[in-house]
Protein backbone atom coordinates (compact mmCIF):
# COMPACT_ATOMS: atom_id res chain seq x y z
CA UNK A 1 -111.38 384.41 136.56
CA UNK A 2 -110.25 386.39 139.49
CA UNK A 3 -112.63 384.34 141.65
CA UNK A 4 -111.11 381.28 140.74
CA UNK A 5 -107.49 382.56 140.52
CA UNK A 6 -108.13 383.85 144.34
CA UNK A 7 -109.75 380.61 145.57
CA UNK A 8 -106.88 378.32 144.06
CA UNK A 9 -104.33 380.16 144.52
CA UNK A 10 -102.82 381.01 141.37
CA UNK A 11 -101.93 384.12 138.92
CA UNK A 12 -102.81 384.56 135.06
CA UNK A 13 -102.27 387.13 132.05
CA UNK A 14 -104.55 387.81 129.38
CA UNK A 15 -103.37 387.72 125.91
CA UNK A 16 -105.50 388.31 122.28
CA UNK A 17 -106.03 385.83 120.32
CA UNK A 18 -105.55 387.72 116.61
CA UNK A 19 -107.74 385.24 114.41
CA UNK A 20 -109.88 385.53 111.49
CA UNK A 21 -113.13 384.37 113.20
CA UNK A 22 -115.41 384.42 110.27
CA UNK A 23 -112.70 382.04 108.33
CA UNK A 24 -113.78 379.31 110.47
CA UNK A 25 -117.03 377.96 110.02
CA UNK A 26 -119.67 374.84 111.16
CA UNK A 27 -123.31 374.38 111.27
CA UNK A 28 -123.38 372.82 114.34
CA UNK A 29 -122.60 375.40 117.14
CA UNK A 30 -120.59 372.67 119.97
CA UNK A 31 -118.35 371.60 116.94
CA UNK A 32 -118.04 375.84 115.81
CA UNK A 33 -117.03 377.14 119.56
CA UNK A 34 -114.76 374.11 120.27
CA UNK A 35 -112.78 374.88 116.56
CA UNK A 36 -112.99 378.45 117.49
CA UNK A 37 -111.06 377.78 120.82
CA UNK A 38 -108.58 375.48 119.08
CA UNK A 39 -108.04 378.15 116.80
CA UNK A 40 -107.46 380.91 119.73
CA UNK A 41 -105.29 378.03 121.16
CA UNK A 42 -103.20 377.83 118.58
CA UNK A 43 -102.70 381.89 118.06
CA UNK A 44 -101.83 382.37 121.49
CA UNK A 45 -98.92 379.33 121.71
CA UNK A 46 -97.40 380.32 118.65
CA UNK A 47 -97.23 384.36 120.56
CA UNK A 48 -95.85 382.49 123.89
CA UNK A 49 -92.91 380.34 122.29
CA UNK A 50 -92.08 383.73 119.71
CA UNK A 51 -91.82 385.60 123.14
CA UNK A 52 -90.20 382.66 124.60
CA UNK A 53 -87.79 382.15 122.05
CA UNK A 54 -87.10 386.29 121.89
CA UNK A 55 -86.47 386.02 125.54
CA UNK A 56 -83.41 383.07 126.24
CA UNK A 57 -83.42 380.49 128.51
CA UNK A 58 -83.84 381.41 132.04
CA UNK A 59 -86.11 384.80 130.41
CA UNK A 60 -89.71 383.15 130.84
CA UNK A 61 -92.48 385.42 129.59
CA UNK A 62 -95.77 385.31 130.86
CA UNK A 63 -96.39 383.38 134.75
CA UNK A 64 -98.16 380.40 132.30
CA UNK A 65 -101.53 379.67 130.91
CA UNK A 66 -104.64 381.37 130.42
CA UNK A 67 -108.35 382.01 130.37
CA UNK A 68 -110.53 383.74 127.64
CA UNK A 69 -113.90 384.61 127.08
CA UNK A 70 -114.45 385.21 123.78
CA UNK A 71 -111.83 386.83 121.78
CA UNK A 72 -109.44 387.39 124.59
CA UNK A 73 -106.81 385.13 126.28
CA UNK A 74 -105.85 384.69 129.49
CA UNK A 75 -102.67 383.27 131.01
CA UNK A 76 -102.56 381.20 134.15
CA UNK A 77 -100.07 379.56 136.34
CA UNK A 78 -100.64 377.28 139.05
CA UNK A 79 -98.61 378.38 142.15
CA UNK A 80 -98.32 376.80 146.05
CA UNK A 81 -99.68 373.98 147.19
CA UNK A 82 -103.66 374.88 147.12
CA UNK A 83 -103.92 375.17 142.72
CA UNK A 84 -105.71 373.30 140.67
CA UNK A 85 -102.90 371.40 139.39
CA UNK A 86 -100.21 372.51 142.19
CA UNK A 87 -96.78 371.43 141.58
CA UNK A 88 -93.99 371.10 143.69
CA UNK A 89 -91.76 373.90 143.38
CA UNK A 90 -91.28 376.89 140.98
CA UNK A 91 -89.42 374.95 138.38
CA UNK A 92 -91.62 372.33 137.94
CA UNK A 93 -94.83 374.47 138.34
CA UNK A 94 -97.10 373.61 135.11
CA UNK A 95 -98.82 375.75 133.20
CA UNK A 96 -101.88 375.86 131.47
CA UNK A 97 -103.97 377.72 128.51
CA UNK A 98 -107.34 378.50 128.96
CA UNK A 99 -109.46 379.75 125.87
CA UNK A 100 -113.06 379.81 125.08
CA UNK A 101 -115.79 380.65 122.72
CA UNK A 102 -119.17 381.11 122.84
CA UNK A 103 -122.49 381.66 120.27
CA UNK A 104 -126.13 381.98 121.16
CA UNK A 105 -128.26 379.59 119.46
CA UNK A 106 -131.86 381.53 118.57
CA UNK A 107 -134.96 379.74 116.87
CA UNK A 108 -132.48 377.42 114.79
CA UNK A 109 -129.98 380.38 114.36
CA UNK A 110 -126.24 380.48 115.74
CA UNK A 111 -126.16 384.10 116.33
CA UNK A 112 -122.57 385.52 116.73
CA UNK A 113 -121.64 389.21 117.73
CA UNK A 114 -124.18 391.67 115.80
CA UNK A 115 -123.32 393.37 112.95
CA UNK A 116 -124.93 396.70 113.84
CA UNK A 117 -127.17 398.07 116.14
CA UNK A 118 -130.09 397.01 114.14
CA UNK A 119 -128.71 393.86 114.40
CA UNK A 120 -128.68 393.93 118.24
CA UNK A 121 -132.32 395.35 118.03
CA UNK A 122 -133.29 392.53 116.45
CA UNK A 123 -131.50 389.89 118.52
CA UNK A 124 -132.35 391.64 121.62
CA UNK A 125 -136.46 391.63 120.70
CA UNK A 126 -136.26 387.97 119.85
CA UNK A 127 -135.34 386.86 123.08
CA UNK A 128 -138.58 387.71 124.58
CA UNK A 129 -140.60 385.49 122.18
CA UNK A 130 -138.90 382.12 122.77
CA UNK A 131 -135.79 381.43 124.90
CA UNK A 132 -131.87 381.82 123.62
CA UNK A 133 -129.09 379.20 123.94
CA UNK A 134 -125.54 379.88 124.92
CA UNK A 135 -122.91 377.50 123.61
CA UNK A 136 -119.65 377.99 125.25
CA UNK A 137 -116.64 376.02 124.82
CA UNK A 138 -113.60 375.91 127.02
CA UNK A 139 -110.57 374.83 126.39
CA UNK A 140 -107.31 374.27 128.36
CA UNK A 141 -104.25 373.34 127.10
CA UNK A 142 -101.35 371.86 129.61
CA UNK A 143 -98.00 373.27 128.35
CA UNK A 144 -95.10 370.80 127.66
CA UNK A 145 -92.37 371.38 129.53
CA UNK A 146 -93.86 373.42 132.03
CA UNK A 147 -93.46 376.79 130.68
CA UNK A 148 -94.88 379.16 129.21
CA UNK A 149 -93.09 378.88 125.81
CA UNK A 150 -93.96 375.14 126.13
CA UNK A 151 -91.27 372.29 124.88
CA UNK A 152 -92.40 371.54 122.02
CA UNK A 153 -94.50 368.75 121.93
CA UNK A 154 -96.09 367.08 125.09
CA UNK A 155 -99.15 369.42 124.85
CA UNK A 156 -102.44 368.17 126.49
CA UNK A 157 -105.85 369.49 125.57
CA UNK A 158 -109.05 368.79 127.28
CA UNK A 159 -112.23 370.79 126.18
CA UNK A 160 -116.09 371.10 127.11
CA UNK A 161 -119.34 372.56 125.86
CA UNK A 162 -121.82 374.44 128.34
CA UNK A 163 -125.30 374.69 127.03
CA UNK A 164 -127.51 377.10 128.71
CA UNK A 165 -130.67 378.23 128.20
CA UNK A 166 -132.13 382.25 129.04
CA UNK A 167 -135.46 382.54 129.61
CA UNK A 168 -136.51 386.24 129.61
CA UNK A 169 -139.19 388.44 129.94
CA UNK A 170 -139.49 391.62 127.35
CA UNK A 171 -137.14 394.52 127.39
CA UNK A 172 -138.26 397.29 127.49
CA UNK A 173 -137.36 399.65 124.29
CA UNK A 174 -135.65 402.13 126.27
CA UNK A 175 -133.47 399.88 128.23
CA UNK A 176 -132.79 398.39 124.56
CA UNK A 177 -131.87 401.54 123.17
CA UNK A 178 -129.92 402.74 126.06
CA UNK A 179 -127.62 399.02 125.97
CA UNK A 180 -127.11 399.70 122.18
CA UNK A 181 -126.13 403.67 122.77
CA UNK A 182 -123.86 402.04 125.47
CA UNK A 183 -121.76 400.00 122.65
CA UNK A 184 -121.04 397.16 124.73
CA UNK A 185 -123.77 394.74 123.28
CA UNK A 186 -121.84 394.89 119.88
CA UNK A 187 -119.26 393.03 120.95
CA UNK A 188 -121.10 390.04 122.86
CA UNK A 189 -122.50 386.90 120.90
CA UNK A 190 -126.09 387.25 120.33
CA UNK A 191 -126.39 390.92 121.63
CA UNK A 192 -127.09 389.11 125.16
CA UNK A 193 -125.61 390.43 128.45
CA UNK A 194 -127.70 388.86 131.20
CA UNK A 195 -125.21 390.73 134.00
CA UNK A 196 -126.28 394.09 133.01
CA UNK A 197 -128.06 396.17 135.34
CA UNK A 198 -130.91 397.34 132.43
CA UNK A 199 -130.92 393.05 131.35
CA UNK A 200 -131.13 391.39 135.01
CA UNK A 201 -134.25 392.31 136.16
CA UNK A 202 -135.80 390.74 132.83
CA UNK A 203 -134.08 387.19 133.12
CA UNK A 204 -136.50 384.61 134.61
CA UNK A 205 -134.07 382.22 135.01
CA UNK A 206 -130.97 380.17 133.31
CA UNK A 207 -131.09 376.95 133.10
CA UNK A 208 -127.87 374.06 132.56
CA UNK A 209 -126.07 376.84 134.45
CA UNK A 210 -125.15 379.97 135.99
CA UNK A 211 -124.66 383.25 134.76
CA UNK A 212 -120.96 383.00 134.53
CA UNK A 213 -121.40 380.43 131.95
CA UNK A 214 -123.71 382.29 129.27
CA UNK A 215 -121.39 385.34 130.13
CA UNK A 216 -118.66 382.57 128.76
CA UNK A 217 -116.68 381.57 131.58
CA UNK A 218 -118.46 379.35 133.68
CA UNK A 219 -115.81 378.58 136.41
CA UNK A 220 -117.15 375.03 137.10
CA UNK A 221 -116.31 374.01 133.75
CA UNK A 222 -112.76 376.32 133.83
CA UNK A 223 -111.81 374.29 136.85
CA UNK A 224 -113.05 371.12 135.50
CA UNK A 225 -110.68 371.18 132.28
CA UNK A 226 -107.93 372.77 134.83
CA UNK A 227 -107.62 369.77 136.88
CA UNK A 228 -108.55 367.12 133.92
CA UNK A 229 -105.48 368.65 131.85
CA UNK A 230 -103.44 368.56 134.80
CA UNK A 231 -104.17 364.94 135.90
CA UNK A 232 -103.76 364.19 131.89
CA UNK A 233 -99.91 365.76 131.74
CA UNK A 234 -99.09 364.08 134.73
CA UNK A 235 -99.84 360.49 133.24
CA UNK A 236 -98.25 361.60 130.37
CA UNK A 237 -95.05 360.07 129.41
């Protein structure tokens, strides 16, 4: 997200998304990430118009919208004339959320984050008998009114799906052993960290996309939705 924020020229906050994952449920994993991202969506706009409320007029919280992989949530505002979805000046700069979700699809199972580090043993042994699938969603949401704390009404959503697939090589046990010990693997879907030092060497390729999309924030797709939402509030009555 820096990248992007960087490249386009504008700033963003990350907010937490305090849902009950497990409470929402679907066999088929597009139709589970997308709900999922709704879902974070939802959380984080009911947080930005409390805050916004809490605040007063003329007391804006937050620069805008926001990006998240996984469980968190990012804020993002579009700022100057080089954004995404650029406005004119500072009062009529739009703002957008971003938030995202992502399983890994494994021989006919969604996986989600592992339970334990058995769990992740498992998962992470798996992947070098037949190949994983990440699907991400993505999901911005165009605030009504411009602000953070939105206007109640005159939201716009536009979401995708990224499917990618990992093909990998064996890991060896130590490097398995030494990502569990590390912790971090618990809290990604599917065990899977491609970017890790001890995983890259073992990925053969990724194919339908990059790594920043099975990490879960592939920044074609962020600035895809971005520019779609902004386009969509613009025709917008």
């Amino acid at each position: 997200m820096d990248q992007l924020a960087q490249a386009f020229g504008f700033s963003y906050d990350v907010r937490k998304a305090d849902i009950d994952e497990k409470a929402i449920r679907h066999d088929e994993p597009a139709q589970l990430v997308m709900a999922l991202a709704h879902a974070k969506a939802d959380a984080i706009l009911t947080l930005l118009r409390s805050e916004a409320a809490a605040a007063g007029p003329g007391d804006r919280p937050g620069a805008g919208a926001g990006a998240s992989a996984d469980d968190s949530v990012a804020e993002a505002s579009t700022s100057g004339g080089g954004g995404a979805a650029a406005a004119g000046g500072a009062a009529a700069r739009p703002s957008f959320l971003i938030t995202c979700d992502q399983v890994v699809v494994h021989e006919g199972l969604i996986l989600e984050k592992p339970e334990d580090a058995d769990q992740a043993r498992a998962f992470i042994r798996g992947y070098a008998r037949s190949p994983a699938q990440t699907v991400g969603s993505v999901l911005c949401t165009r605030l009504g009114g411009g602000s953070a704390g939105g206007g109640g009404g005159g939201d716009v959503r536009i979401g995708t799906v990224e499917n990618c697939t990992i093909l990998m090589d064996p890991l060896p046990e130590e490097a398995a052993e030494k990502l569990i010990e590390e912790g971090e693997v618990l809290w990604c879907a599917g065990g899977l960290m491609v970017e890790h030092p001890l995983v890259r060497p073992h990925v053969r390729g990724i194919e339908g996309g990059g790594e920043d999309s099975v990490m879960g924030l592939g920044r074609e797709a962020v600035m895809r939705v971005l520019v779609e939402a902004a386009e969509a509030g613009a025709d917008a009555p």
